[in-house]
C-alpha atoms as a PDB file:
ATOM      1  CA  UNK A   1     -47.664 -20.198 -11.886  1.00  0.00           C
ATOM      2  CA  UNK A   2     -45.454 -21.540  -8.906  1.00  0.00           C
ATOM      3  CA  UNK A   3     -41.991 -19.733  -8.061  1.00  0.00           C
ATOM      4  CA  UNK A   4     -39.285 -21.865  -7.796  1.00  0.00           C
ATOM      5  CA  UNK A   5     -37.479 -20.437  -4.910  1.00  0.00           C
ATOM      6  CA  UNK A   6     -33.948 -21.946  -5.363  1.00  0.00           C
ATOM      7  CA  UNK A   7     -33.657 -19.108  -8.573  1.00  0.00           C
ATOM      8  CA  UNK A   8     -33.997 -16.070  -7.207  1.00  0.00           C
ATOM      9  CA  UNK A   9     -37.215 -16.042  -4.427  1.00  0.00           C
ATOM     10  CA  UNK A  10     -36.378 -15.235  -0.844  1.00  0.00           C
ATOM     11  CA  UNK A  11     -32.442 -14.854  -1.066  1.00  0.00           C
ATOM     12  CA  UNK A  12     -32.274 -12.420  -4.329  1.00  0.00           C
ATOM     13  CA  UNK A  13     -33.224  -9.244  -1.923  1.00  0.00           C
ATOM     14  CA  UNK A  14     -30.824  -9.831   0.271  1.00  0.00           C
ATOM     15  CA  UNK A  15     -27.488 -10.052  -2.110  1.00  0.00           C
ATOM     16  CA  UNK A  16     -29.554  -6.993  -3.834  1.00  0.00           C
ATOM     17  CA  UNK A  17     -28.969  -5.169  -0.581  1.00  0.00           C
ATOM     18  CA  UNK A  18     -25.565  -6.672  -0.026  1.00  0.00           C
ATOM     19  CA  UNK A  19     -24.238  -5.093  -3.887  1.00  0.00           C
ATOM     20  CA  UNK A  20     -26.068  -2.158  -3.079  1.00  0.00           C
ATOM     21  CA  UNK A  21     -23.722  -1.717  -0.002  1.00  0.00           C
ATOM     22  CA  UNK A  22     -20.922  -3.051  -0.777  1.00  0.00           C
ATOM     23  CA  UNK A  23     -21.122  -0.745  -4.221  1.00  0.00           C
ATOM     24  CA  UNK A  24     -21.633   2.281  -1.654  1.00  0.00           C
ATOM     25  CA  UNK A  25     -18.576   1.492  -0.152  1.00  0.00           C
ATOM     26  CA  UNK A  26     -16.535   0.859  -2.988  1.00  0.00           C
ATOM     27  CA  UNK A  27     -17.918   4.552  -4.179  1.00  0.00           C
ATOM     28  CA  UNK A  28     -16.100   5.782  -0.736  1.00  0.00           C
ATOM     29  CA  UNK A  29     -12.952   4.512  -1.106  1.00  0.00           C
ATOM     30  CA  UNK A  30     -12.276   6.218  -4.286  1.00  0.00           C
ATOM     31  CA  UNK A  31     -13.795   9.642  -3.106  1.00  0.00           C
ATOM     32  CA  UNK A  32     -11.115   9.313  -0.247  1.00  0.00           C
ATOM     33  CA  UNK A  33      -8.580   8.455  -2.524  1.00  0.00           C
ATOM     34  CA  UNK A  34      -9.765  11.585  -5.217  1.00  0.00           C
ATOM     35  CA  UNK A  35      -9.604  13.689  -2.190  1.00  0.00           C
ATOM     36  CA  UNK A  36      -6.248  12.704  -0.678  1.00  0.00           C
ATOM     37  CA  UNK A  37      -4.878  12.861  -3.852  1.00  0.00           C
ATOM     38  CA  UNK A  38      -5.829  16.032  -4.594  1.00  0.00           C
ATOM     39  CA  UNK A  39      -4.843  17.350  -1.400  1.00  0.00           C
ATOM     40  CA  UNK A  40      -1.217  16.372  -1.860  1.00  0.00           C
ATOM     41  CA  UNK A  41      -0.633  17.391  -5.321  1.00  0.00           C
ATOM     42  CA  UNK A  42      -2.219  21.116  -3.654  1.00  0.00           C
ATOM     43  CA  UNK A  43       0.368  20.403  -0.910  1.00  0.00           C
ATOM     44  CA  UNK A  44       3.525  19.776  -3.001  1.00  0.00           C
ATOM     45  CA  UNK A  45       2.384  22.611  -5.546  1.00  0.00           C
ATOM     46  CA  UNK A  46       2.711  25.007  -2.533  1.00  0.00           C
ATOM     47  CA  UNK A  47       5.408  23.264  -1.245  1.00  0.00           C
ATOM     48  CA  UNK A  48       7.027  24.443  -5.294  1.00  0.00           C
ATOM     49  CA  UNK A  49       5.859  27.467  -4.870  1.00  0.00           C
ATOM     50  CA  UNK A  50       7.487  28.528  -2.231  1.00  0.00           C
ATOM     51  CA  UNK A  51      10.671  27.580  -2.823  1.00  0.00           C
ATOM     52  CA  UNK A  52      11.030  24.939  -0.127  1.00  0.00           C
END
């Protein structure tokens, strides 16, 4: 049985790769976001702490 290209034969790999990265990234920008968030709530709860 023939393929019909125009659904999903040569191009579907690449926007599979494209997701796949673009997911990745996505994925990075909240981890920087957890991270610098948690750093500055650890930064003003010193900040408390000490009395400054």
């Amino acid at each position: 049985m023939a393929r019909i290209l125009a659904f999903g034969g040569v191009s579907r790999p690449a926007a599979r790769n494209l997701r796949s990265l673009a997911c990745l990234a996505f994925v990075l920008v909240l981890g920087t976001a957890f991270w610098a968030g948690a750093l500055w709530i650890g930064q003003m709860a010193l900040r408390l702490s000490s009395g400054f």
